[in-house]
Every structure is written in structure tokens, then in C-alpha cells.
PDB file of N, CA and C in Angstrom:
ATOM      1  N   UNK A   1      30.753   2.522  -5.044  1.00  0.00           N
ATOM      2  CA  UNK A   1      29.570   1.773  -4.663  1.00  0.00           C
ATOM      3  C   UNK A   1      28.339   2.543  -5.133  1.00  0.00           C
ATOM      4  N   UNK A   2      27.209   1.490  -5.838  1.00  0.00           N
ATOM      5  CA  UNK A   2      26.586   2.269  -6.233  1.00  0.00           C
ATOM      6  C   UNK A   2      24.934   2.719  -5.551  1.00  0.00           C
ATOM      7  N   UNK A   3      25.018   1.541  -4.884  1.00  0.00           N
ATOM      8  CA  UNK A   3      24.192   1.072  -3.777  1.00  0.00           C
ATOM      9  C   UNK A   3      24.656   0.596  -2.739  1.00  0.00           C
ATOM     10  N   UNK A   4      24.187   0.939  -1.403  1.00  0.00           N
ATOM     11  CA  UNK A   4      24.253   0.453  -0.271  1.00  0.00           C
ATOM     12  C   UNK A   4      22.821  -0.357   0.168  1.00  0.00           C
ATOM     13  N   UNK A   5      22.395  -1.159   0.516  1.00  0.00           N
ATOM     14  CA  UNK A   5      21.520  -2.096   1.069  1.00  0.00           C
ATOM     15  C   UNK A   5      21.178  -2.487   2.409  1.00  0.00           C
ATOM     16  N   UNK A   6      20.021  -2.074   2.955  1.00  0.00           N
ATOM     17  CA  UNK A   6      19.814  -2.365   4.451  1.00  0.00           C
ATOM     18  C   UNK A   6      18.906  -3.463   4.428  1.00  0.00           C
ATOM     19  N   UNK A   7      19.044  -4.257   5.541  1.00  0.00           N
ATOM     20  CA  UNK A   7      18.092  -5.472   5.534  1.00  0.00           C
ATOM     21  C   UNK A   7      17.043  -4.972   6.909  1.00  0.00           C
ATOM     22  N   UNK A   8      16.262  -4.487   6.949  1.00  0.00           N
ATOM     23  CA  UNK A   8      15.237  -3.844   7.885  1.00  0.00           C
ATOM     24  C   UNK A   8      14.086  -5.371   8.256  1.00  0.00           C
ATOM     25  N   UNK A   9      14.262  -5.274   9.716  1.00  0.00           N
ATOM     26  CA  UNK A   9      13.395  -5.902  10.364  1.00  0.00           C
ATOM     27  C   UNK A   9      12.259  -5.141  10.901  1.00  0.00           C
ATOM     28  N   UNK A  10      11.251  -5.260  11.923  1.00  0.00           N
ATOM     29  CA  UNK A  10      10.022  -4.883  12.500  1.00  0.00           C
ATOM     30  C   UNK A  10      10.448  -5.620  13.943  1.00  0.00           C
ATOM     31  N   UNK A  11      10.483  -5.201  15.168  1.00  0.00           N
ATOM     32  CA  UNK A  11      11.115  -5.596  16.166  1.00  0.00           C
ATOM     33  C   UNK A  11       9.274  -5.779  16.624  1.00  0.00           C
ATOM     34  N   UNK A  12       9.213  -6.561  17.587  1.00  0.00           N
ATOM     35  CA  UNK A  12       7.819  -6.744  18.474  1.00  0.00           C
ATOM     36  C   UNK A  12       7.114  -5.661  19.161  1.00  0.00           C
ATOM     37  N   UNK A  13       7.889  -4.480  19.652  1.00  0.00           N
ATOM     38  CA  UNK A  13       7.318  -3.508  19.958  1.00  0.00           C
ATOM     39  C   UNK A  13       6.947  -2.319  18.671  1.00  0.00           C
ATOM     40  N   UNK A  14       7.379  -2.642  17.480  1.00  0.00           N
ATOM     41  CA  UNK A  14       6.275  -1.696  16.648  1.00  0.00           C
ATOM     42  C   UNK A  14       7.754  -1.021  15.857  1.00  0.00           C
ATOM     43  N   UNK A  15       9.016  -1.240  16.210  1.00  0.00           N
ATOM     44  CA  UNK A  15       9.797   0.028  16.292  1.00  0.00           C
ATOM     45  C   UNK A  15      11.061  -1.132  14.995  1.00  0.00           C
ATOM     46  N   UNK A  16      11.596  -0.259  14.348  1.00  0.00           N
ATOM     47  CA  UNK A  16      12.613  -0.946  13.297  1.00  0.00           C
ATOM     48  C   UNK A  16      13.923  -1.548  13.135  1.00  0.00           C
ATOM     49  N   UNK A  17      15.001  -2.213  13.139  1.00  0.00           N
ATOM     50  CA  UNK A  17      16.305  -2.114  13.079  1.00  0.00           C
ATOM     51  C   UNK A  17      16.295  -2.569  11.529  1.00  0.00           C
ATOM     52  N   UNK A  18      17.852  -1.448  11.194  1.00  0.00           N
ATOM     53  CA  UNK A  18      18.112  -1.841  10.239  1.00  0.00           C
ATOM     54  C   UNK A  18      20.067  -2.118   9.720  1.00  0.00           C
ATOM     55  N   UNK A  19      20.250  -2.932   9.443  1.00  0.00           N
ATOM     56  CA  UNK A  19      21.643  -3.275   8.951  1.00  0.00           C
ATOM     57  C   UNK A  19      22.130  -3.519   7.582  1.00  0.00           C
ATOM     58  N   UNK A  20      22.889  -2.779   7.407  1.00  0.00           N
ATOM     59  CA  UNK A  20      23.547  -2.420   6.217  1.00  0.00           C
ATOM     60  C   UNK A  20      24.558  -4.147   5.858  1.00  0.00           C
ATOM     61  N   UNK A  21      24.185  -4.281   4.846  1.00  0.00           N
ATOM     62  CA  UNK A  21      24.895  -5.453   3.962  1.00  0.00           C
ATOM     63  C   UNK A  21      26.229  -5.097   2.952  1.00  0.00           C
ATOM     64  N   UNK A  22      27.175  -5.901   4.089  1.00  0.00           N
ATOM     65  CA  UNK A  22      28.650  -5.818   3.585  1.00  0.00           C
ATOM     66  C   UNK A  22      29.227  -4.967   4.218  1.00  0.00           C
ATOM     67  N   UNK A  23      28.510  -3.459   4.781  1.00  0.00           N
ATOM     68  CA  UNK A  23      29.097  -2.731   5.488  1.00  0.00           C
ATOM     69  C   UNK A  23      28.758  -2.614   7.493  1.00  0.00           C
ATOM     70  N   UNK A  24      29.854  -2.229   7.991  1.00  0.00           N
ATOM     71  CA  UNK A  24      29.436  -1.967   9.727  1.00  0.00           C
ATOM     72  C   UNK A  24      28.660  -1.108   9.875  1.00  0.00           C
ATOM     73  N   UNK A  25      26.972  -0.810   9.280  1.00  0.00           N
ATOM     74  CA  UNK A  25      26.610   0.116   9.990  1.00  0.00           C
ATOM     75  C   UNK A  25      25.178  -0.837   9.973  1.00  0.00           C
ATOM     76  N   UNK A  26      24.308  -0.248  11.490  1.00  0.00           N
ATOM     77  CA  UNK A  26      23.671  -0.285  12.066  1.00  0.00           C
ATOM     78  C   UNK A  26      22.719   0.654  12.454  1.00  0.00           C
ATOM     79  N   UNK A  27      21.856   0.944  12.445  1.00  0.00           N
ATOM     80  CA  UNK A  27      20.309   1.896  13.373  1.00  0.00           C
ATOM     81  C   UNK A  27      19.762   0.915  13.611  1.00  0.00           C
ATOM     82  N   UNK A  28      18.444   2.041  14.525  1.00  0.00           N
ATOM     83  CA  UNK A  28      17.216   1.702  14.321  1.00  0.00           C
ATOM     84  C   UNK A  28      15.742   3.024  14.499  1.00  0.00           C
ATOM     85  N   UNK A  29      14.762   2.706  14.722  1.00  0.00           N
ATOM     86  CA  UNK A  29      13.959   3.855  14.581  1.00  0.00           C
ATOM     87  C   UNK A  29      12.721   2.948  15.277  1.00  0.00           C
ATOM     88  N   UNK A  30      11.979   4.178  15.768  1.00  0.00           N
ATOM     89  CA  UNK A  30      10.493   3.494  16.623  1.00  0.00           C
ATOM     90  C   UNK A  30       9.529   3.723  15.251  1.00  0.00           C
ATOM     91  N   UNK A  31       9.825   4.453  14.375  1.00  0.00           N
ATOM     92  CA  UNK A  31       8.915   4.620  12.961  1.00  0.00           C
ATOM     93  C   UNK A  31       9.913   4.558  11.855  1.00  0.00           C
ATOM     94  N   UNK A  32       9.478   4.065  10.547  1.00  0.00           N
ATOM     95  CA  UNK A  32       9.278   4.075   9.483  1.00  0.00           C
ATOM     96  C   UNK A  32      10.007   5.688   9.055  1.00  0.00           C
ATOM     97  N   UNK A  33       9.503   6.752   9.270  1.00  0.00           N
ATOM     98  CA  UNK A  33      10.081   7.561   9.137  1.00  0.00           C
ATOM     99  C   UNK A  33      11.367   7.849   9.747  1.00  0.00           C
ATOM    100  N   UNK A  34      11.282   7.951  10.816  1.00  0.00           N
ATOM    101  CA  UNK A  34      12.524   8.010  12.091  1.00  0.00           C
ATOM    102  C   UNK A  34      13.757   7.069  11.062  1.00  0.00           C
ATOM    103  N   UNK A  35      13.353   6.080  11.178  1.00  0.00           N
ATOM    104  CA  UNK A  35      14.483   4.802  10.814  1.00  0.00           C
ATOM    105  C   UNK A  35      15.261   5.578   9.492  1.00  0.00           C
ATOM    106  N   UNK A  36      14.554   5.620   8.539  1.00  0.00           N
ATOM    107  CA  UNK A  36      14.913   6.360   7.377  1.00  0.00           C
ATOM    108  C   UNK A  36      15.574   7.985   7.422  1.00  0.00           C
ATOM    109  N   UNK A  37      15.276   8.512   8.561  1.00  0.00           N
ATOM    110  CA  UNK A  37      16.201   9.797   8.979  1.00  0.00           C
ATOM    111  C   UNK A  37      17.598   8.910   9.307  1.00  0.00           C
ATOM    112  N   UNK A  38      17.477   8.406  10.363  1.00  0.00           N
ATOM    113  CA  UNK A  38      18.344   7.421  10.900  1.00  0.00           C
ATOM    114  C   UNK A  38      19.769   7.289  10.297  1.00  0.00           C
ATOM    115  N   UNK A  39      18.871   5.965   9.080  1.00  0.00           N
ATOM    116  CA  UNK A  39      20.012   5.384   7.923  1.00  0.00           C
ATOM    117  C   UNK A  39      21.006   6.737   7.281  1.00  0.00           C
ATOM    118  N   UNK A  40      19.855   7.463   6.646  1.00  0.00           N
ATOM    119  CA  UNK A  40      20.530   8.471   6.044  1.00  0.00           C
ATOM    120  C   UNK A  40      21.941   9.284   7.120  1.00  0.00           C
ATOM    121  N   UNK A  41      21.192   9.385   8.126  1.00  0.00           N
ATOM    122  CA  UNK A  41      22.307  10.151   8.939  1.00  0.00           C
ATOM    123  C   UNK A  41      23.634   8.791   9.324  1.00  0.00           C
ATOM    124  N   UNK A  42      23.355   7.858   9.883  1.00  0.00           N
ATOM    125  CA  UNK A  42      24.479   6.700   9.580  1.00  0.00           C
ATOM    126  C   UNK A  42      25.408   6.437   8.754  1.00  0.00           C
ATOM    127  N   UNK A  43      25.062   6.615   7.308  1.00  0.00           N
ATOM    128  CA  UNK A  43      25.334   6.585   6.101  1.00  0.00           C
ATOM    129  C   UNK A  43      26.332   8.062   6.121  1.00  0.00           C
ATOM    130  N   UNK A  44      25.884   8.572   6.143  1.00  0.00           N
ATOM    131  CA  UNK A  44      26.528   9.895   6.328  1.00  0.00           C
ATOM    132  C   UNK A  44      27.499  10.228   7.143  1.00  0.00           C
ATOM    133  N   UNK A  45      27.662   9.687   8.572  1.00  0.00           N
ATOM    134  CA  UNK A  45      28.885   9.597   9.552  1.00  0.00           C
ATOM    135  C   UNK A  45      29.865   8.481   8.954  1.00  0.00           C
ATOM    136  N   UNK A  46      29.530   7.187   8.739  1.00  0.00           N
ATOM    137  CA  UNK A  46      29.951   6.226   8.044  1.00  0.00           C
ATOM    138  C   UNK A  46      30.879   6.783   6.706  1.00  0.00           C
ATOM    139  N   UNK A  47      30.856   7.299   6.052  1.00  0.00           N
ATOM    140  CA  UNK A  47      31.486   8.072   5.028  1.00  0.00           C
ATOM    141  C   UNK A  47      31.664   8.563   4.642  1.00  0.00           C
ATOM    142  N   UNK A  48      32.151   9.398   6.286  1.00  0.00           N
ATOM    143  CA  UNK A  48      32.403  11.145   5.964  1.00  0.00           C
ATOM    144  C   UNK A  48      33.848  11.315   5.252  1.00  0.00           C
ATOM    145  N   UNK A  49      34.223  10.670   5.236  1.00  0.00           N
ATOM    146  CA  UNK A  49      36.039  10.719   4.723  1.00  0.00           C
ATOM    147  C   UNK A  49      35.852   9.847   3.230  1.00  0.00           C
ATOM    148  N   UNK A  50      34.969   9.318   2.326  1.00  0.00           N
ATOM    149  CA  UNK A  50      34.775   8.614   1.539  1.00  0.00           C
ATOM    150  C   UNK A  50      33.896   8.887   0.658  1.00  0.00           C
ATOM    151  N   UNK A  51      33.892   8.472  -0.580  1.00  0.00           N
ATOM    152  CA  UNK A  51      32.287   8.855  -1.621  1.00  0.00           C
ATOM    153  C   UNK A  51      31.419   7.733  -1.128  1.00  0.00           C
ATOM    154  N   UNK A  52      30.078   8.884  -0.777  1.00  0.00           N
ATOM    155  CA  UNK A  52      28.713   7.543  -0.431  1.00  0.00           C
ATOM    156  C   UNK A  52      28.409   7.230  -1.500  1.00  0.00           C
ATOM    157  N   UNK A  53      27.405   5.970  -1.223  1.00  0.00           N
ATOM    158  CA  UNK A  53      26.691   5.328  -2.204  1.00  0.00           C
ATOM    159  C   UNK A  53      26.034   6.422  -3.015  1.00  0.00           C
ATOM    160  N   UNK A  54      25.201   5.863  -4.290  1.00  0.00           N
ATOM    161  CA  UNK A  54      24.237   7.022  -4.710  1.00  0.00           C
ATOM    162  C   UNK A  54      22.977   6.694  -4.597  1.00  0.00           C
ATOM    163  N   UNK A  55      22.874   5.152  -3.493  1.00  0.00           N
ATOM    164  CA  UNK A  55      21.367   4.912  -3.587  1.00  0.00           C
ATOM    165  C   UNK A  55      21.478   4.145  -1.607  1.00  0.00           C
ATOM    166  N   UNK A  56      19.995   4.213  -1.539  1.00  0.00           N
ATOM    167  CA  UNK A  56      20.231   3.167  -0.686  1.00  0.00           C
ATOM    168  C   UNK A  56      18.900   2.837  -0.582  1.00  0.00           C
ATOM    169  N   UNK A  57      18.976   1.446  -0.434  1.00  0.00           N
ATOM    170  CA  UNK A  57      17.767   0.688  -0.303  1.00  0.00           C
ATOM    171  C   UNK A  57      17.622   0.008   0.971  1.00  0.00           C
ATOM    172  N   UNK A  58      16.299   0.001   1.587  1.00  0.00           N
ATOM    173  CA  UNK A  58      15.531  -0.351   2.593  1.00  0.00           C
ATOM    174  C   UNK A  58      14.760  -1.746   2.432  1.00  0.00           C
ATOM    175  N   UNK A  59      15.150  -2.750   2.598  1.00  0.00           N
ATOM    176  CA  UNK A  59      14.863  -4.187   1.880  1.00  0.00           C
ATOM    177  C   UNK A  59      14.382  -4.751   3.696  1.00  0.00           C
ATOM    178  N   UNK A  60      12.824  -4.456   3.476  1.00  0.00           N
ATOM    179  CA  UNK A  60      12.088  -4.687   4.499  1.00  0.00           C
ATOM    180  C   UNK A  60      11.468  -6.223   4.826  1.00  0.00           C
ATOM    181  N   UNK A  61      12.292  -7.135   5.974  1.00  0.00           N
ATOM    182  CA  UNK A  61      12.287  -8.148   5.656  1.00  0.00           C
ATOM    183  C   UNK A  61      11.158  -8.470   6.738  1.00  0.00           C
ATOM    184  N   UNK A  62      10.090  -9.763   6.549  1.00  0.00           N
ATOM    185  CA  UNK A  62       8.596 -10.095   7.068  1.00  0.00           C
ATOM    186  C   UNK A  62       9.074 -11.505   7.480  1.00  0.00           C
ATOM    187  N   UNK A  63       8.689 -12.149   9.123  1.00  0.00           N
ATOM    188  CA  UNK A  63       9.007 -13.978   8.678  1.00  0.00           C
ATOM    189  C   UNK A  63       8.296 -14.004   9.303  1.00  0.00           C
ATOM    190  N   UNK A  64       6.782 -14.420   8.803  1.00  0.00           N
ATOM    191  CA  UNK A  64       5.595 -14.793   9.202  1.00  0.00           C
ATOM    192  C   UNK A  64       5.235 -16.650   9.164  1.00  0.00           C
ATOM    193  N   UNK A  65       4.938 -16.976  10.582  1.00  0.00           N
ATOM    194  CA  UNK A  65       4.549 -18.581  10.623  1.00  0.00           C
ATOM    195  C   UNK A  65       3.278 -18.600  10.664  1.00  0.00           C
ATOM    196  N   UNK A  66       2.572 -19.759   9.566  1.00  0.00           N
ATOM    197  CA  UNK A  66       1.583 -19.607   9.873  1.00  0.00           C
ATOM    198  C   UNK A  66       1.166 -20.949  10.507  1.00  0.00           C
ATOM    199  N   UNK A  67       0.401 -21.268  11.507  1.00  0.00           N
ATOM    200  CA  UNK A  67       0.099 -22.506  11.473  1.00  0.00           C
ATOM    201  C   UNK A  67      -1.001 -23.366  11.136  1.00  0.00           C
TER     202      UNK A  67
END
């Protein structure tokens, strides 16, 4: 795998979740930074017995209504 892919939301209180596409893993983080310690460390328990990805992307998703 050459990439792994997270689909990152913005929760109402300010703070992040993010979920990995195709694979079972899950965080989240109250910052931007945090979250991204997070993944990395997830990623890392997630495939400790396996070769990780060599990338991973943070695909920060917005669903704004306007009326």
C-alpha cells in the first residue's frame, strides 16, 4: 500500500475525527496538530506486524449549508 487515506471531519466543539478508508482505524484530536500525532501513532499500532503505507493523507472534509 502506497497510501493510506483519512477522511477528517471538524466535530462542533472545535476538535477532529478522523477515519481511515478501507482500513479499521479510527482517532481523533481536539487540534489539528494533536489529530496528526494521533493518526501517525494509529497507523503505527495498526501495522506493527505489517509494512505501513509510505504516505498518508488527511482529506479534510467541510459540509457547509448555506441558506
Amino acid at each position: 500500500m502506497n497510501e493510506l487515506v483519512f477522511e477528517v471531519t471538524q466535530e462542533a466543539d472545535g476538535g477532529f475525527v478522523a477515519e481511515a478508508l478501507g482500513e479499521g482505524i479510527f482517532t481523533e484530536g481536539d487540534s489539528w496538530e494533536e489529530l496528526r500525532a494521533n493518526v501517525r501513532e494509529a497507523v503505527s499500532a495498526y501495522f506493527f506486524d505489517q509494512p505501513a503505507p509510505g504516505a498518508i493523507r488527511l482529506h479534510l472534509v467541510r459540509d457547509e449549508v448555506i441558506a
